[in-house]
N, C-alpha and C. Protein backbone atom coordinates (compact mmCIF):
# COMPACT_ATOMS: atom_id res chain seq x y z
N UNK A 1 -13.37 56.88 -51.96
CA UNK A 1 -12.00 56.87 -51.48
C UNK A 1 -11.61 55.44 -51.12
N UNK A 2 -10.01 55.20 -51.08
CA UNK A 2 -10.09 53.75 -51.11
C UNK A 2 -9.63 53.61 -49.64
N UNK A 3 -10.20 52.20 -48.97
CA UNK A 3 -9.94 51.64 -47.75
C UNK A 3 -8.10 51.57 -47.71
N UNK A 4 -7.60 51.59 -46.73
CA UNK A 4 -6.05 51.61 -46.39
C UNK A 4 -5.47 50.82 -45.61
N UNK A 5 -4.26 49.87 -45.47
CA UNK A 5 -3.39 49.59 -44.52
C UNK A 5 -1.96 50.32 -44.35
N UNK A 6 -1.56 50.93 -43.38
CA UNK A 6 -0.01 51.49 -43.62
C UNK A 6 0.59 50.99 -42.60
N UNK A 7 2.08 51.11 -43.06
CA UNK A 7 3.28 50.66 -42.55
C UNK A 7 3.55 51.95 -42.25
N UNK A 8 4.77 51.48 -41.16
CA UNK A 8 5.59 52.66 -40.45
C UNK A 8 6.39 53.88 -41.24
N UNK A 9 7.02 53.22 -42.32
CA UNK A 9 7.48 55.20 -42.86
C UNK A 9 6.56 55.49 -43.57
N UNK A 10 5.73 55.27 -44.02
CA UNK A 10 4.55 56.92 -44.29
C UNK A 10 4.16 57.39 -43.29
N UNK A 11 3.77 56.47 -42.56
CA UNK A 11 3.56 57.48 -41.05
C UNK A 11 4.59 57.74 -40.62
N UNK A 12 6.03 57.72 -40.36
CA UNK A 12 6.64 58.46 -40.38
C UNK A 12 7.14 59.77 -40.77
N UNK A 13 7.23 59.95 -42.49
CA UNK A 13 7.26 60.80 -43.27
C UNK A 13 6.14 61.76 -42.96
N UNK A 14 4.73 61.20 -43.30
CA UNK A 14 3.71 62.01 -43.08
C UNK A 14 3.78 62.82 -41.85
N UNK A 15 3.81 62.16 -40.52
CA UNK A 15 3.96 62.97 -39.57
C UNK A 15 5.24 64.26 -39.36
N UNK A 16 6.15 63.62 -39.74
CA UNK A 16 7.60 64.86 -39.58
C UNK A 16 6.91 65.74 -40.80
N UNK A 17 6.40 65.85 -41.96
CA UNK A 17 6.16 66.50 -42.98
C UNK A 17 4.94 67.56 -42.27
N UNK A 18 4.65 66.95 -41.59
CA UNK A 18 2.98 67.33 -40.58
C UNK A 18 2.16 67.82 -41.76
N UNK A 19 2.01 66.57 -42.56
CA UNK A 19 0.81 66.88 -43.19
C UNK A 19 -0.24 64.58 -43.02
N UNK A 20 0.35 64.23 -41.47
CA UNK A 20 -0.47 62.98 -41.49
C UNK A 20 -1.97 62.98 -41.17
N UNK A 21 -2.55 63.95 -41.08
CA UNK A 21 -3.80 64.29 -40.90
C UNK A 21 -4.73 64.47 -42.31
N UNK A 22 -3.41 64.39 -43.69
CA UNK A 22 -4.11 64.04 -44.74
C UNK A 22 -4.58 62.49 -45.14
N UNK A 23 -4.34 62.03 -44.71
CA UNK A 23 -4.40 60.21 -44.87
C UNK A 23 -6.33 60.29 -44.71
N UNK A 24 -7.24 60.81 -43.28
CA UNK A 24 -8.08 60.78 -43.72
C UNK A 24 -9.16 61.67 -44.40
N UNK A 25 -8.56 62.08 -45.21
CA UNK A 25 -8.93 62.59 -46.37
C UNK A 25 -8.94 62.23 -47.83
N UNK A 26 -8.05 61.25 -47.98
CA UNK A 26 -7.90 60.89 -49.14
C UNK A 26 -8.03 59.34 -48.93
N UNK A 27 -8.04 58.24 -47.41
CA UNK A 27 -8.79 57.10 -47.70
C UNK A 27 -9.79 57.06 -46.27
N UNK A 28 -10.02 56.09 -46.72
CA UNK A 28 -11.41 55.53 -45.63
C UNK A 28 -10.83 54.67 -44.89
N UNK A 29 -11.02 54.33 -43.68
CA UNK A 29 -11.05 53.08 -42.72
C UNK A 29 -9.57 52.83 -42.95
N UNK A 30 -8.71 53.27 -42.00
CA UNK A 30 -7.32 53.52 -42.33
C UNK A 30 -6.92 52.81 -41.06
N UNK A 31 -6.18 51.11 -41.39
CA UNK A 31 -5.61 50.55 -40.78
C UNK A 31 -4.25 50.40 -40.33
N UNK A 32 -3.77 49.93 -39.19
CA UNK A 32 -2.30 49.81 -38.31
C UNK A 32 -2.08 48.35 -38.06
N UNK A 33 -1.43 47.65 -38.29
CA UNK A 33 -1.35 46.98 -37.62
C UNK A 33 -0.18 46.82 -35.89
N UNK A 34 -0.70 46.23 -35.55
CA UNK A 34 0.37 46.01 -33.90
C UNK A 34 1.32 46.47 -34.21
N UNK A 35 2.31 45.76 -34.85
CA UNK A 35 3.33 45.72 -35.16
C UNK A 35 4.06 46.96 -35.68
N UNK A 36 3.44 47.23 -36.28
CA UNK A 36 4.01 49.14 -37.23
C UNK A 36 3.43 50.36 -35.39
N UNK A 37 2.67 49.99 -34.96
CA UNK A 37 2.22 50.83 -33.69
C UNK A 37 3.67 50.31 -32.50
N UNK A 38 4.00 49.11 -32.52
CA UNK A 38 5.32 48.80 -31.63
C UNK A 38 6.57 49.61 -32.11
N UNK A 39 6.85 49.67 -34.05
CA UNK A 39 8.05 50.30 -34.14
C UNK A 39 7.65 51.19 -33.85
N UNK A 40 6.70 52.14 -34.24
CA UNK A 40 6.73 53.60 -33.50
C UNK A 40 6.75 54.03 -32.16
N UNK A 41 6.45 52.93 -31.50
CA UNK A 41 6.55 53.16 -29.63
C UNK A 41 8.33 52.57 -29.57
N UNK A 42 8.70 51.92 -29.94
CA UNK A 42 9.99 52.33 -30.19
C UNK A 42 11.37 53.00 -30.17
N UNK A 43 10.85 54.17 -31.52
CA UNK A 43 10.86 55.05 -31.84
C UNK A 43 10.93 56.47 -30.90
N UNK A 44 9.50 56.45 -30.55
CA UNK A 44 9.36 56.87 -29.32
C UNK A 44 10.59 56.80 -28.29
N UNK A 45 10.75 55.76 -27.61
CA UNK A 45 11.63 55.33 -26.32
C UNK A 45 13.14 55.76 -26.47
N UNK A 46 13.43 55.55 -28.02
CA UNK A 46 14.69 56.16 -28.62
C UNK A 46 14.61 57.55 -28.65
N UNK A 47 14.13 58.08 -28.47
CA UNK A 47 13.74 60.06 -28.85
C UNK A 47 13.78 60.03 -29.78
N UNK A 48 13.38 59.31 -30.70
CA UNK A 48 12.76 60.02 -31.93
C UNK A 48 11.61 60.76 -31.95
N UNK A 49 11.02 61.85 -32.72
CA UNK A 49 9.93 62.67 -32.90
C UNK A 49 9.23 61.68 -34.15
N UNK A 50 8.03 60.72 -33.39
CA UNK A 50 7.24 60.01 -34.69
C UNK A 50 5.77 60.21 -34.40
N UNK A 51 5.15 60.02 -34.79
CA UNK A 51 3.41 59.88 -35.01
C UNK A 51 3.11 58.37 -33.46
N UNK A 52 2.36 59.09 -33.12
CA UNK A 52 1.80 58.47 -31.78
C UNK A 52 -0.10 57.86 -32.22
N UNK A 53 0.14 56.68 -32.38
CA UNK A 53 -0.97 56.16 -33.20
C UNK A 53 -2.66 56.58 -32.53
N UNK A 54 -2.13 56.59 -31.38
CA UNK A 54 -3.29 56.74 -30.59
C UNK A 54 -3.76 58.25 -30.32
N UNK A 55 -3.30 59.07 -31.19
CA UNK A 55 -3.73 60.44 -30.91
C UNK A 55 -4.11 60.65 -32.68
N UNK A 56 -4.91 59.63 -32.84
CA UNK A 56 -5.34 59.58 -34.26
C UNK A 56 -6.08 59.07 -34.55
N UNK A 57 -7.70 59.56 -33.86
CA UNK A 57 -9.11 58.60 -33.83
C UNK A 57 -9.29 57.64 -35.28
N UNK A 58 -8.52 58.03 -36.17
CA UNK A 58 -9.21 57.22 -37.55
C UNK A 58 -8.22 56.55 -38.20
N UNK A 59 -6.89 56.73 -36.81
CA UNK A 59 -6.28 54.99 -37.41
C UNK A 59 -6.88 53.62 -36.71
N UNK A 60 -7.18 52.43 -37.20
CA UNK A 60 -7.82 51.62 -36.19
C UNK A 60 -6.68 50.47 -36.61
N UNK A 61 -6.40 49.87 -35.05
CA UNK A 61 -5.33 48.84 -34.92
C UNK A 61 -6.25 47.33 -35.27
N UNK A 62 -5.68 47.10 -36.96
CA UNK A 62 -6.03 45.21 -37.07
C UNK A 62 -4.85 44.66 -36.87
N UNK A 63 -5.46 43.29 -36.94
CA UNK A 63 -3.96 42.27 -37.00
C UNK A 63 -4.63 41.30 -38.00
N UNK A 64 -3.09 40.90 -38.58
CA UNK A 64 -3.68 39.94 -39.95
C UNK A 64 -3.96 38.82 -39.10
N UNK A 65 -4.59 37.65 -39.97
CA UNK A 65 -4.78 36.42 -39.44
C UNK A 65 -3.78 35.45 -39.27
N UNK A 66 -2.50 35.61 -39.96
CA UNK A 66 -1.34 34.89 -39.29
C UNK A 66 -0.22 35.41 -40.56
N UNK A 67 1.10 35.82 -39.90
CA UNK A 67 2.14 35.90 -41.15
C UNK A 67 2.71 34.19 -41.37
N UNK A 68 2.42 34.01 -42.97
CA UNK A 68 3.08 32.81 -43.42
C UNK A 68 4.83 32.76 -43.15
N UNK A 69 5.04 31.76 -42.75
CA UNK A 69 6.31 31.40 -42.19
C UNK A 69 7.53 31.34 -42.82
N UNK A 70 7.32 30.87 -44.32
CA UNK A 70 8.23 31.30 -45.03
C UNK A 70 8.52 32.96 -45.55
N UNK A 71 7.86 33.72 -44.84
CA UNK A 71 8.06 35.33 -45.40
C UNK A 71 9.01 35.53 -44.22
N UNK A 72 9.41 35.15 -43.29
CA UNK A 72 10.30 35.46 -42.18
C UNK A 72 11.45 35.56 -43.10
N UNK A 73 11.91 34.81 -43.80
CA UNK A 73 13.44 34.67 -44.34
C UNK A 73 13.40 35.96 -45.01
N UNK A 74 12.51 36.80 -45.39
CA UNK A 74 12.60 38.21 -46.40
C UNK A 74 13.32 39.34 -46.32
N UNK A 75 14.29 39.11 -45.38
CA UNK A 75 14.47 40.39 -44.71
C UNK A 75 13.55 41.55 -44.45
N UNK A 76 12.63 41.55 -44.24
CA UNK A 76 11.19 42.24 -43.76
C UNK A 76 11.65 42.79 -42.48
N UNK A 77 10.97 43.76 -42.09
CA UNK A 77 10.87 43.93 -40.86
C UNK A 77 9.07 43.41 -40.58
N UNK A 78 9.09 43.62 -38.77
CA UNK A 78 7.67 43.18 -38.45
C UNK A 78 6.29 43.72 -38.75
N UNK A 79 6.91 45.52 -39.38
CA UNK A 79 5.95 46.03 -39.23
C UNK A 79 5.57 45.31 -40.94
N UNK A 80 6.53 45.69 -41.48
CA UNK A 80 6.17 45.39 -43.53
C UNK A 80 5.39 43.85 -43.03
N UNK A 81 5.86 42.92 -42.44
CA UNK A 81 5.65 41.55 -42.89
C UNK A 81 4.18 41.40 -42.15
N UNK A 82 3.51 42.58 -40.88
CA UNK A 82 2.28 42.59 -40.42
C UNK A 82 1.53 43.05 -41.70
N UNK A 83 2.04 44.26 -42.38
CA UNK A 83 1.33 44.95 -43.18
C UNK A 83 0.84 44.20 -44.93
N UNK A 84 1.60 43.33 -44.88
CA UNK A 84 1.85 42.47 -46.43
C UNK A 84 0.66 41.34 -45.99
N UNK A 85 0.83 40.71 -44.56
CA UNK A 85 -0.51 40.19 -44.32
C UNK A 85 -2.11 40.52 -44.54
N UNK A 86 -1.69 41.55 -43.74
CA UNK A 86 -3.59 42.29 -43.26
C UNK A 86 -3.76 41.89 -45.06
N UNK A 87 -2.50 42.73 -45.62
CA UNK A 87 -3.38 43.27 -47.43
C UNK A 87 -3.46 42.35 -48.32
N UNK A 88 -2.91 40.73 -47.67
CA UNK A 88 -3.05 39.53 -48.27
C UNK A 88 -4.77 39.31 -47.70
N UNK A 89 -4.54 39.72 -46.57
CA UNK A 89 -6.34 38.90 -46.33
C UNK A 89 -7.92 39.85 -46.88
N UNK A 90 -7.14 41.52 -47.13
CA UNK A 90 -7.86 42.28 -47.42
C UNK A 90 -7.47 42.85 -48.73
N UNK A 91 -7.47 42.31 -49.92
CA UNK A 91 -6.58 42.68 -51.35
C UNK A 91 -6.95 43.85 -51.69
N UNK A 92 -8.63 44.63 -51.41
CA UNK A 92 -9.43 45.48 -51.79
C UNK A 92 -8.32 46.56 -51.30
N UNK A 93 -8.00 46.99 -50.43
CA UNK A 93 -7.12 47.64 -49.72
C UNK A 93 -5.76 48.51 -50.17
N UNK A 94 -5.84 49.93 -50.32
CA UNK A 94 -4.49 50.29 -50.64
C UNK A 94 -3.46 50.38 -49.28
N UNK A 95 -2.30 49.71 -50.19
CA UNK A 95 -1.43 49.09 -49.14
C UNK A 95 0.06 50.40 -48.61
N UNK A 96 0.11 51.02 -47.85
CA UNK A 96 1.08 52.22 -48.12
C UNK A 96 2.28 51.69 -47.61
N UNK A 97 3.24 51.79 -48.51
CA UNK A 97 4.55 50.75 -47.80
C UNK A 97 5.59 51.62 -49.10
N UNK A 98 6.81 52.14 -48.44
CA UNK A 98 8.13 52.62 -48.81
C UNK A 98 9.33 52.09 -49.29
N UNK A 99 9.41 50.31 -48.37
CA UNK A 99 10.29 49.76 -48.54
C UNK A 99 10.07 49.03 -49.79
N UNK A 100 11.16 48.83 -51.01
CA UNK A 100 11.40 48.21 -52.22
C UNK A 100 11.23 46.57 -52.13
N UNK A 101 11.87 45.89 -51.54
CA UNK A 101 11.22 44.45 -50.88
C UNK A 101 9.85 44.50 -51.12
N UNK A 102 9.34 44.87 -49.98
CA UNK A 102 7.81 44.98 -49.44
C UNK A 102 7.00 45.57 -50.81
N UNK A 103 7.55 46.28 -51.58
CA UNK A 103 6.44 46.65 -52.77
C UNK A 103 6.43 45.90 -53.62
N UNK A 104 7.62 45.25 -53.87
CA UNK A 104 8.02 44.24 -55.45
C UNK A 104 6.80 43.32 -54.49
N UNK A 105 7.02 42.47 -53.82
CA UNK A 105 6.25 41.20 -53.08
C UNK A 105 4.66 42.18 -53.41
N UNK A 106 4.45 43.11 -52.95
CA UNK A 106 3.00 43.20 -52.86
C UNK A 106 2.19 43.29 -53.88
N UNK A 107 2.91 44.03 -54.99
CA UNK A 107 2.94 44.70 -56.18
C UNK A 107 2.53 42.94 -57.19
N UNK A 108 3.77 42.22 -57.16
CA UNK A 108 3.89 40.98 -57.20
C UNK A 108 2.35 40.53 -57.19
N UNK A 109 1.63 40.71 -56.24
CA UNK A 109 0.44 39.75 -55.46
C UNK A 109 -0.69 40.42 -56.44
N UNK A 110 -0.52 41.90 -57.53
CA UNK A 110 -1.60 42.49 -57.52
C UNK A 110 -2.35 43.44 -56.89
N UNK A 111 -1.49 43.88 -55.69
CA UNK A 111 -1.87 44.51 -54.54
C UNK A 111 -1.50 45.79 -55.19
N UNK A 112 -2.70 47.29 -54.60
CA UNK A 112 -2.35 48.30 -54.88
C UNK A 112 -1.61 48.99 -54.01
N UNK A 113 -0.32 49.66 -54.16
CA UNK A 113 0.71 50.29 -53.44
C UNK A 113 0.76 51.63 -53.78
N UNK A 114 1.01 52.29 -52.53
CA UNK A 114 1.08 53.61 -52.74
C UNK A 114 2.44 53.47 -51.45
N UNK A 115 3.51 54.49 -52.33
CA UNK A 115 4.19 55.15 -51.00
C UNK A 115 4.21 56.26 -51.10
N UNK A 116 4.99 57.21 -49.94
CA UNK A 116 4.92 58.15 -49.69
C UNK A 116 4.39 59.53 -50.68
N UNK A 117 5.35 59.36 -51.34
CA UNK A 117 5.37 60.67 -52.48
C UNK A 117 3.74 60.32 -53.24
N UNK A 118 3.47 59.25 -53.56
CA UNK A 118 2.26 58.66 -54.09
C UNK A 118 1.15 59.77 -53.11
N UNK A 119 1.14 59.71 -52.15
CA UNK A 119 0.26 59.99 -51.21
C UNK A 119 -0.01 61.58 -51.27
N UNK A 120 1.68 61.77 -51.19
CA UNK A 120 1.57 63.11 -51.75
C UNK A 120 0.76 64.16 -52.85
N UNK A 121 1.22 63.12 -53.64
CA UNK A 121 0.79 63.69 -54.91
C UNK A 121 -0.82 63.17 -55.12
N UNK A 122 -1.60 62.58 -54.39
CA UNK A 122 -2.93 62.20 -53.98
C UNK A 122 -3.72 63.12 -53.60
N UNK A 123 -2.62 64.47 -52.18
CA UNK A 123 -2.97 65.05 -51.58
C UNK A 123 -3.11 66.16 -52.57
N UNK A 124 -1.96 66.00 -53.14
CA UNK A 124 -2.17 67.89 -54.53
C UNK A 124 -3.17 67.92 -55.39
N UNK A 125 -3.67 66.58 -55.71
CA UNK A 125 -4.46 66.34 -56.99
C UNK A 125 -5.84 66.26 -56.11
N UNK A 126 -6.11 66.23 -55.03
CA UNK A 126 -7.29 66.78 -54.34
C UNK A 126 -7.27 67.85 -53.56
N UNK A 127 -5.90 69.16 -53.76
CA UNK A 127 -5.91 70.20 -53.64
C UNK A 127 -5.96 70.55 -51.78
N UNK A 128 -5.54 69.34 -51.33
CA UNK A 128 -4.96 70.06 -50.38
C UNK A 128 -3.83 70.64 -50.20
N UNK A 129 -2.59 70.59 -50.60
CA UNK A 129 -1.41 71.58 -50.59
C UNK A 129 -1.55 72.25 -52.22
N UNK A 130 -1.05 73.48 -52.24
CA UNK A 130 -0.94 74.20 -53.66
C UNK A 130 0.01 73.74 -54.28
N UNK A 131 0.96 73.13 -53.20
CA UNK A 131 2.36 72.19 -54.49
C UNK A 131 2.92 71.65 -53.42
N UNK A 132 3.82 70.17 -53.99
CA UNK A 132 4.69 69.32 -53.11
C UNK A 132 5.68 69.23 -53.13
N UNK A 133 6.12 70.75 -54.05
CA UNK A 133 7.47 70.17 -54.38
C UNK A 133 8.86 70.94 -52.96
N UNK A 134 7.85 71.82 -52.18
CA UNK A 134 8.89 71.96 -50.80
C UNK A 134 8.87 70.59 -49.51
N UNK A 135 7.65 70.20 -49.76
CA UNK A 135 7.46 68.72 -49.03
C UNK A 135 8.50 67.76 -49.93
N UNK A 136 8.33 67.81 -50.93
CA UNK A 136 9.01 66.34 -51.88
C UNK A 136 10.80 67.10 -51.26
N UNK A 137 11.31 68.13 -51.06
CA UNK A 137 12.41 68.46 -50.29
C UNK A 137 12.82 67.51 -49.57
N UNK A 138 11.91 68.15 -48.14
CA UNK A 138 12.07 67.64 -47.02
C UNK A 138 11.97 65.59 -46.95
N UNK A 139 11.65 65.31 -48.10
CA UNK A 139 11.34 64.14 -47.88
C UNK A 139 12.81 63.35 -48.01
N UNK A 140 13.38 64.00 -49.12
CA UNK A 140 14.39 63.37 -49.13
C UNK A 140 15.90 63.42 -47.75
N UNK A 141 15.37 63.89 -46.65
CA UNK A 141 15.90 64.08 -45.68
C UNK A 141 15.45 62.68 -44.53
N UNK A 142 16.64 62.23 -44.49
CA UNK A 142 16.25 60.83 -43.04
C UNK A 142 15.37 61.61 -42.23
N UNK A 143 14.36 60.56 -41.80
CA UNK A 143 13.97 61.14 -40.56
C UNK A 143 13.89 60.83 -39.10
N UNK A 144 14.88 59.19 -39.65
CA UNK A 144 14.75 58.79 -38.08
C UNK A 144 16.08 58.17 -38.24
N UNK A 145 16.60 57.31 -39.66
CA UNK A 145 17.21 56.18 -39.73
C UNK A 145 16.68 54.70 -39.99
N UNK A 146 15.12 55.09 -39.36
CA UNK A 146 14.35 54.31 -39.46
C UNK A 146 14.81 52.20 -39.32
N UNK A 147 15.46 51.48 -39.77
CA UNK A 147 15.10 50.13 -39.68
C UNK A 147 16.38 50.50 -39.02
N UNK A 148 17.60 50.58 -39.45
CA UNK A 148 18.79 50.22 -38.75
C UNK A 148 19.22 50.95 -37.03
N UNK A 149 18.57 51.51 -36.88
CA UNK A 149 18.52 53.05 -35.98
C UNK A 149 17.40 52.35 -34.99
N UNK A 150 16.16 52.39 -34.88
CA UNK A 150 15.25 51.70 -34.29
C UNK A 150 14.53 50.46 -34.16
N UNK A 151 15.22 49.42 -34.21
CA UNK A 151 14.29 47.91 -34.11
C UNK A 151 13.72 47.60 -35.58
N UNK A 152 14.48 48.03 -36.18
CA UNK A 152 14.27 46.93 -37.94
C UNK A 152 12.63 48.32 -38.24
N UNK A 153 12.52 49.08 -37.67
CA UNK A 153 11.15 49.68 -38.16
C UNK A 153 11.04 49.60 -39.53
N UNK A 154 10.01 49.19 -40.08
CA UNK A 154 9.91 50.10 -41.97
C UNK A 154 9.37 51.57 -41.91
């Protein structure tokens, strides 16, 4: 199974979908950085209903070794521009990220990307749900507003 970094809307998605308890199942050593754990505390403070990182023994909080300075101008938010790091310093790494920016750039680098529906369909093809296509529904439903709504979250 492959090692992971994720950004804030799959864990978003995943959790409102309440199927984020598939993540360790389908990778290993499944990283957060700070930053994606702040938009969701956030999130939190706003009443939103999101995934609470710490009630999830097998996410573990890294931090990259520094975001390069010219990626600020990207319109990124903190959590994408934490998460584009870690998977710059760790390439081995599937990188789970939603936002179109953040995938062209990663994608760009060589980096393997998975978003949401990806994950999904990860989860069917190792037979944990019998089909995604009432999840692939619900997905297309906001679930928070996410960047404009809460502190730039991805």
């Amino acid at each position: 199974m492959p090692e992971a970094i994720t950004n804030t809307s799959p864990m978003l998605y995943l959790y409102r979908l309440d199927v984020l308890n598939w993540l360790p199942q389908l990778c290993d050593d499944i990283w957060i950085p700070q930053a994606v754990v702040d938009e969701l505390e956030v999130g939190q403070r706003k009443g939103y209903e999101v995934a609470t990182p710490g009630h999830y023994p097998w996410l573990e909080v890294v931090e990259p070794r520094a975001v390069p300075s010219e990626w600020l101008s990207l319109d990124l938010g903190p959590g994408e521009l934490a998460v584009l790091a870690l998977a710059f310093d760790y390439p081995q790494r599937v990188v789970l990220l939603d936002d179109s920016r953040a995938r062209r750039l990663a994608q760009a680098a060589g980096l393997t990307v998975w978003g949401t529906l990806r994950v999904l369909l990860e989860a069917k093809a190792q037979g944990l749900p019998p089909r995604i296509a009432p999840m692939s529904i619900n997905f297309k439903t906001p679930v928070c507003g996410c960047r404009r709504r809460f502190g730039n979250a991805s």
